[in-house]
N, C-alpha and C. Protein backbone atom coordinates (compact mmCIF):
# COMPACT_ATOMS: atom_id res chain seq x y z
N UNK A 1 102.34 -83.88 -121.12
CA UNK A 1 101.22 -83.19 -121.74
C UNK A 1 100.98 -81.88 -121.00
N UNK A 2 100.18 -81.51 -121.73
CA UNK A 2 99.98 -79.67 -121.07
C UNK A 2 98.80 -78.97 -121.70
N UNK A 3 98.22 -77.79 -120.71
CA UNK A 3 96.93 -77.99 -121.24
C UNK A 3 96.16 -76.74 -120.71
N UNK A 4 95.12 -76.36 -120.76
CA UNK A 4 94.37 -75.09 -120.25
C UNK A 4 92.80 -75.81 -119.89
N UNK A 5 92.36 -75.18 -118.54
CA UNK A 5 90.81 -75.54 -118.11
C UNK A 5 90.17 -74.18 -118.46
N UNK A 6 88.91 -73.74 -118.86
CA UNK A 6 88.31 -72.51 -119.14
C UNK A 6 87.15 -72.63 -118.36
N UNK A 7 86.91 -71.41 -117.34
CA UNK A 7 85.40 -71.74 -116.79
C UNK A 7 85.13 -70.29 -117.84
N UNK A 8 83.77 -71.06 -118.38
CA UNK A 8 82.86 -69.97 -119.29
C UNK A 8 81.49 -69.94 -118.76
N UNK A 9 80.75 -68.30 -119.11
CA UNK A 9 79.69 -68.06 -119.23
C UNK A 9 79.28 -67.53 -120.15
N UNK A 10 78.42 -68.95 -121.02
CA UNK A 10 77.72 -68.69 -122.05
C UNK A 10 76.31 -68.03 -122.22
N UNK A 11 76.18 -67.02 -122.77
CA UNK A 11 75.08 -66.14 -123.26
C UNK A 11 74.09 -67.02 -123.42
N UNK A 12 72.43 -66.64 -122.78
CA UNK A 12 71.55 -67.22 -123.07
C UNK A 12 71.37 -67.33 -124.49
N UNK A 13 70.91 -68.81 -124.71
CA UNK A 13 70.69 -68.82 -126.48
C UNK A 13 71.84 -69.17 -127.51
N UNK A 14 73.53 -69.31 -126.47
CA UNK A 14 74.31 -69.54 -127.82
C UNK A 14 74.73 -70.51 -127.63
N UNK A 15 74.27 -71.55 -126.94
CA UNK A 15 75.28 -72.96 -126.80
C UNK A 15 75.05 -73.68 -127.44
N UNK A 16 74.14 -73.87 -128.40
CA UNK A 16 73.96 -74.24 -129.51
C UNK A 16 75.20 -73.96 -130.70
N UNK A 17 75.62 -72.47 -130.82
CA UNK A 17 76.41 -71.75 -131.53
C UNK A 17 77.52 -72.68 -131.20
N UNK A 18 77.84 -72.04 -129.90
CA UNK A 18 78.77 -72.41 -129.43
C UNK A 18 79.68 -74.05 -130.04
N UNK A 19 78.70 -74.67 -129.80
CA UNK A 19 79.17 -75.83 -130.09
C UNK A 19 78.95 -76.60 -131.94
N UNK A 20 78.72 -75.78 -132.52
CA UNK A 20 78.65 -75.50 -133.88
C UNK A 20 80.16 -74.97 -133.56
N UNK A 21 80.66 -74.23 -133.13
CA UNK A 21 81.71 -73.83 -133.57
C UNK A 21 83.17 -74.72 -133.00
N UNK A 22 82.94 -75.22 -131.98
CA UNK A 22 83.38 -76.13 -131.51
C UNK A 22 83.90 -76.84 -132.85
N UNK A 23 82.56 -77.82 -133.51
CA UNK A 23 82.85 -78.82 -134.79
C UNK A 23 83.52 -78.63 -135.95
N UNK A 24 82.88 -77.11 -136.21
CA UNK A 24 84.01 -76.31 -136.99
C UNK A 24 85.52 -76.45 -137.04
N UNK A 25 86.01 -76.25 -135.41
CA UNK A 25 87.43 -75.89 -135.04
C UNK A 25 87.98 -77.22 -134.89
N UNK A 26 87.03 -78.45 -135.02
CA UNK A 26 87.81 -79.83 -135.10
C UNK A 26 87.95 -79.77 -136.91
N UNK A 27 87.07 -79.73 -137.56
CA UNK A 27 87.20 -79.70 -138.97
C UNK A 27 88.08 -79.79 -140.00
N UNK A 28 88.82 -78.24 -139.21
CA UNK A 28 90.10 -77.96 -140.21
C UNK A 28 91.58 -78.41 -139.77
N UNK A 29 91.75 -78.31 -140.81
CA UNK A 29 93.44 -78.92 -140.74
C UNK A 29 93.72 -79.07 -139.00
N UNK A 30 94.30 -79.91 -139.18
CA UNK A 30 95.10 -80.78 -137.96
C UNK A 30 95.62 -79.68 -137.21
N UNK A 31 95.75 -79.40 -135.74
CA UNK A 31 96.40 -78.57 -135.03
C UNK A 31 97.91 -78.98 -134.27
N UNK A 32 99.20 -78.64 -134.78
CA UNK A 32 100.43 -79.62 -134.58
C UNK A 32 100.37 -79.56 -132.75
N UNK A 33 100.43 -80.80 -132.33
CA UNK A 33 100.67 -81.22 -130.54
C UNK A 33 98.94 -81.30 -130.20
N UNK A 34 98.27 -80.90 -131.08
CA UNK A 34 96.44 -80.88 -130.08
C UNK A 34 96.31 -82.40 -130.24
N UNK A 35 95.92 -82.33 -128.37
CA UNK A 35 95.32 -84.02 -128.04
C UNK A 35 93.77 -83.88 -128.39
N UNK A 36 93.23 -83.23 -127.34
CA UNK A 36 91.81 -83.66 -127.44
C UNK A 36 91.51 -82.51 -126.36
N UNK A 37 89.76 -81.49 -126.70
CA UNK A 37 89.12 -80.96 -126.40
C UNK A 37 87.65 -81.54 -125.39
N UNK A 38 87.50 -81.08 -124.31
CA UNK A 38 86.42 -81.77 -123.09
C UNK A 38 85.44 -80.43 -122.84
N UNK A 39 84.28 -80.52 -123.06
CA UNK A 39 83.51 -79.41 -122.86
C UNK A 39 82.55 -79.79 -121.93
N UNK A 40 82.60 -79.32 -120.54
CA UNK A 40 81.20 -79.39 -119.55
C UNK A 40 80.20 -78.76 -119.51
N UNK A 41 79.18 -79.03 -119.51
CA UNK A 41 78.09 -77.91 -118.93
C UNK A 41 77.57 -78.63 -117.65
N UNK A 42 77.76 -77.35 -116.92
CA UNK A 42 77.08 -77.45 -115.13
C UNK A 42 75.84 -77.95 -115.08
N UNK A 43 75.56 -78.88 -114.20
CA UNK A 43 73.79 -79.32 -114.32
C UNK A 43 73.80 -78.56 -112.89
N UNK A 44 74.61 -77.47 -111.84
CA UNK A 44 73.84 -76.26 -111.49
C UNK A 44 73.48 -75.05 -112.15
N UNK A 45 74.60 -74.94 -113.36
CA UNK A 45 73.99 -73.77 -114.31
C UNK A 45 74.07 -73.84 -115.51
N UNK A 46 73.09 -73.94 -116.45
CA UNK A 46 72.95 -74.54 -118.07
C UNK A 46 74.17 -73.57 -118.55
N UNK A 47 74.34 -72.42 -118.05
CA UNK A 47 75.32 -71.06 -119.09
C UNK A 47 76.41 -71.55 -118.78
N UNK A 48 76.79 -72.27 -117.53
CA UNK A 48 78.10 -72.18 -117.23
C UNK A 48 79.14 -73.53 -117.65
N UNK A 49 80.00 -73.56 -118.57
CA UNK A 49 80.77 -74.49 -119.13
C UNK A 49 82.54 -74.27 -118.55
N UNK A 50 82.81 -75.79 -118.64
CA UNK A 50 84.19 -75.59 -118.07
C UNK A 50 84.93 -76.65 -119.49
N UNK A 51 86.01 -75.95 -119.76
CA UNK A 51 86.59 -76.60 -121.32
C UNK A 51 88.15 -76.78 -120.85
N UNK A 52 88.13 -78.33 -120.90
CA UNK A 52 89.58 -78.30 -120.69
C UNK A 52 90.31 -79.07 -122.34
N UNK A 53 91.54 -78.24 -122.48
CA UNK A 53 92.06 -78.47 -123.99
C UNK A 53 93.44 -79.18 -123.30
N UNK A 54 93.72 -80.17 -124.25
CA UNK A 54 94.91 -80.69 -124.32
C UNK A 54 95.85 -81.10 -125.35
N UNK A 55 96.85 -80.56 -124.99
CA UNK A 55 98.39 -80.80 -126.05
C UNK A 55 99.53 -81.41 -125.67
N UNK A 56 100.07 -81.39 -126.49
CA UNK A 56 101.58 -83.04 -125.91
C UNK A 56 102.24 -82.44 -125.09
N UNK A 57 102.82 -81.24 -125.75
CA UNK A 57 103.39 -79.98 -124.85
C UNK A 57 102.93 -78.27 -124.33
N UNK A 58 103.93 -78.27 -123.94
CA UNK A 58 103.95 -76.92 -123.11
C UNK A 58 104.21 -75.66 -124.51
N UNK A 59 105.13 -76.13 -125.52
CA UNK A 59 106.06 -75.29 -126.76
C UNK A 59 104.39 -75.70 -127.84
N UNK A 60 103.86 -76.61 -128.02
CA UNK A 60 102.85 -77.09 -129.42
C UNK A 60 101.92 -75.81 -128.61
N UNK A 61 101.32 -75.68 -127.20
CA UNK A 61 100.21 -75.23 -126.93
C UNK A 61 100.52 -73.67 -126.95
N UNK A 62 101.45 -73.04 -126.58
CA UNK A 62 102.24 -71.44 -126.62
C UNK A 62 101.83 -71.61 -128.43
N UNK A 63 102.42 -72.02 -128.77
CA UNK A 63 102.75 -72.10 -130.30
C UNK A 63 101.38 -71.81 -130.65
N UNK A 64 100.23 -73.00 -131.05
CA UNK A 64 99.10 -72.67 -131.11
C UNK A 64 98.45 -71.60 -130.13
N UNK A 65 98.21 -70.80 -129.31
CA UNK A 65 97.77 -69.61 -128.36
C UNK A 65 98.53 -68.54 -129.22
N UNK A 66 99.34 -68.57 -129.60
CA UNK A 66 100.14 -67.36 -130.17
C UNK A 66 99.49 -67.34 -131.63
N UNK A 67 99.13 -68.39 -132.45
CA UNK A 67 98.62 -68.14 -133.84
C UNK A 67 97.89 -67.37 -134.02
N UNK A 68 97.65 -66.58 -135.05
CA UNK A 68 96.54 -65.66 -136.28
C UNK A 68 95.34 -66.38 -135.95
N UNK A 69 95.56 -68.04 -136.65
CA UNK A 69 94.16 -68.82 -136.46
C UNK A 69 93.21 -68.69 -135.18
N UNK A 70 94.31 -69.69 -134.33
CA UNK A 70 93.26 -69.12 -133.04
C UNK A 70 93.52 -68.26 -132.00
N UNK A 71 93.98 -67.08 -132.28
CA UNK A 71 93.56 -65.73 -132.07
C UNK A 71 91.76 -65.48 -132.49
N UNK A 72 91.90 -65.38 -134.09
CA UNK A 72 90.30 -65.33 -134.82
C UNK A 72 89.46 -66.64 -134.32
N UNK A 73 89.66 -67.67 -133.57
CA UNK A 73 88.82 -68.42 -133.11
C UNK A 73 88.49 -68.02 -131.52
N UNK A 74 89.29 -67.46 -131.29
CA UNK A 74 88.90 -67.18 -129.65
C UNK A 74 87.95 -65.75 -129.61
N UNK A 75 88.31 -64.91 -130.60
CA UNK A 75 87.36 -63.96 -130.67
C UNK A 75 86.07 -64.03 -131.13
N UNK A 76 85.73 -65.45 -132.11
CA UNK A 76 84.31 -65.62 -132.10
C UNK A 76 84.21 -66.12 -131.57
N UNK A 77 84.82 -67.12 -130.46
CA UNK A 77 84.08 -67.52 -129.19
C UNK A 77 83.64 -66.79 -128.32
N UNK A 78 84.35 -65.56 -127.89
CA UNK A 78 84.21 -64.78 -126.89
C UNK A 78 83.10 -63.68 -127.19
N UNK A 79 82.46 -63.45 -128.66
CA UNK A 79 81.40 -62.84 -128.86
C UNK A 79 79.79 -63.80 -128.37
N UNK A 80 80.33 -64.93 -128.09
CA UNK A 80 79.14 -66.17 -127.59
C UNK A 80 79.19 -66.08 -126.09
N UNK A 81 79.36 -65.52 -125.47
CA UNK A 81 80.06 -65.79 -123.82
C UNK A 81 79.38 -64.13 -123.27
N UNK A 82 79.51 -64.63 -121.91
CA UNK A 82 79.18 -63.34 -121.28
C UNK A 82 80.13 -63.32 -120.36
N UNK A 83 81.12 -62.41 -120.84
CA UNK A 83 82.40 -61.75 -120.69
C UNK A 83 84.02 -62.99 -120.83
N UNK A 84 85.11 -62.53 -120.61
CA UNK A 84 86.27 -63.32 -120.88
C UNK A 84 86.22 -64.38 -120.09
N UNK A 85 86.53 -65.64 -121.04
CA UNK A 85 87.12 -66.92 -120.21
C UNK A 85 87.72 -66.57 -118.82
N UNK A 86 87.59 -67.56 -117.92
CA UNK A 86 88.82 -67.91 -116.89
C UNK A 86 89.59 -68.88 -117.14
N UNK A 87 90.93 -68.56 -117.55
CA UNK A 87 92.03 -69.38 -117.73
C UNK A 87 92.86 -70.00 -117.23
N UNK A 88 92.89 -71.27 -116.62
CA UNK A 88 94.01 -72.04 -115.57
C UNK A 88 95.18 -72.83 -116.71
N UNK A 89 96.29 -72.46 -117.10
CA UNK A 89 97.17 -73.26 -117.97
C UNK A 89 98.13 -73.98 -116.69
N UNK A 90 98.27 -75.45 -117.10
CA UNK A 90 99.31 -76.24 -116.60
C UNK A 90 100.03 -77.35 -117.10
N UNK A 91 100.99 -77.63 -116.85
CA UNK A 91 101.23 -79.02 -116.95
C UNK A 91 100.41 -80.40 -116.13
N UNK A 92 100.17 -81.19 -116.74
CA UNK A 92 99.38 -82.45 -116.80
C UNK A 92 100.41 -83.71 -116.28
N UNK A 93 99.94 -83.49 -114.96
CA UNK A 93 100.69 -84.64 -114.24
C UNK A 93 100.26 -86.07 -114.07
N UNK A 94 98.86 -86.24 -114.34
CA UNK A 94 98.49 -87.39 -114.18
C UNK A 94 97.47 -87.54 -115.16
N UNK A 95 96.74 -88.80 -116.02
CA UNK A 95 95.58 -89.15 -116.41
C UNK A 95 95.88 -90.44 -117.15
N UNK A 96 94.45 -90.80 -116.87
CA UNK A 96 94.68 -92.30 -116.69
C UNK A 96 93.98 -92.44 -118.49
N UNK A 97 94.46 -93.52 -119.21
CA UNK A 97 94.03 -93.71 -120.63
C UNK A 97 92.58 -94.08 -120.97
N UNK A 98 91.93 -93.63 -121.90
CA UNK A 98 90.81 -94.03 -122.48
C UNK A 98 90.61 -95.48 -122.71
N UNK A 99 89.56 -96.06 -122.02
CA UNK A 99 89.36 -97.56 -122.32
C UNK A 99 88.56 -97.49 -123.94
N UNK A 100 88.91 -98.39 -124.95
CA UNK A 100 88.63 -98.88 -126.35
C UNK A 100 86.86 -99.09 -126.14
C-alpha cells in the first residue's frame, strides 16, 4: 500500500466546508486503487488537520494525483485552507487491520 499524510491549516469558519467536501469526494464514482481517507483535527489547534489518504499502490496513487478530477478537487480544497498542504508521500510498511 502507499499513501500521502497532509498537515493542513484550515481557515477559520471552513471545516465545516471542508468536510462537506470531503463527502462529496467519497460520493462519486469509485477512485481505481483508493483504500480509505483519515482526517484529524488537533485538540491543540481546532484549524489544524492532518489527512492521511490511502491506496493499494504507488502507480493507482501517481495515477490518481496526476488526474483532471483531482487536480479540480485539490484546488477547492486549497481555497478552504490557509495556505498549501504539507505533503509526506510513502510507502506503507506496516498497519495492523480494522477489527469488524
Amino acid at each position: 500500500m502507499y499513501g500521502t499524510i497532509a498537515r493542513m491549516r484550515v481557515k477559520p469558519g471552513m471545516a465545516d466546508r471542508l468536510q462537506e467536501m470531503t463527502r462529496a469526494e467519497e460520493s462519486r464514482s469509485a477512485i481505481p486503487g483508493y483504500v480509505a481517507t483519515h482526517i484529524y483535527q488537533m485538540d491543540s489547534d481546532p484549524n489544524e488537520y492532518y489527512m492521511a489518504v490511502i491506496f493499494e499502490s504507488k502507480e493507482a496513487y501517481v495515477r490518481n494525483a496526476d488526474s483532471p478530477e483531482q487536480d479540480a478537487s485539490y484546488r477547492g480544497m486549497v481555497e478552504l485552507l490557509d495556505g498549501e498542504p504539507e505533503w509526506h508521500d510513502g510507502e506503507i510498511v506496516y498497519s495492523t487491520p480494522q477489527s469488524a
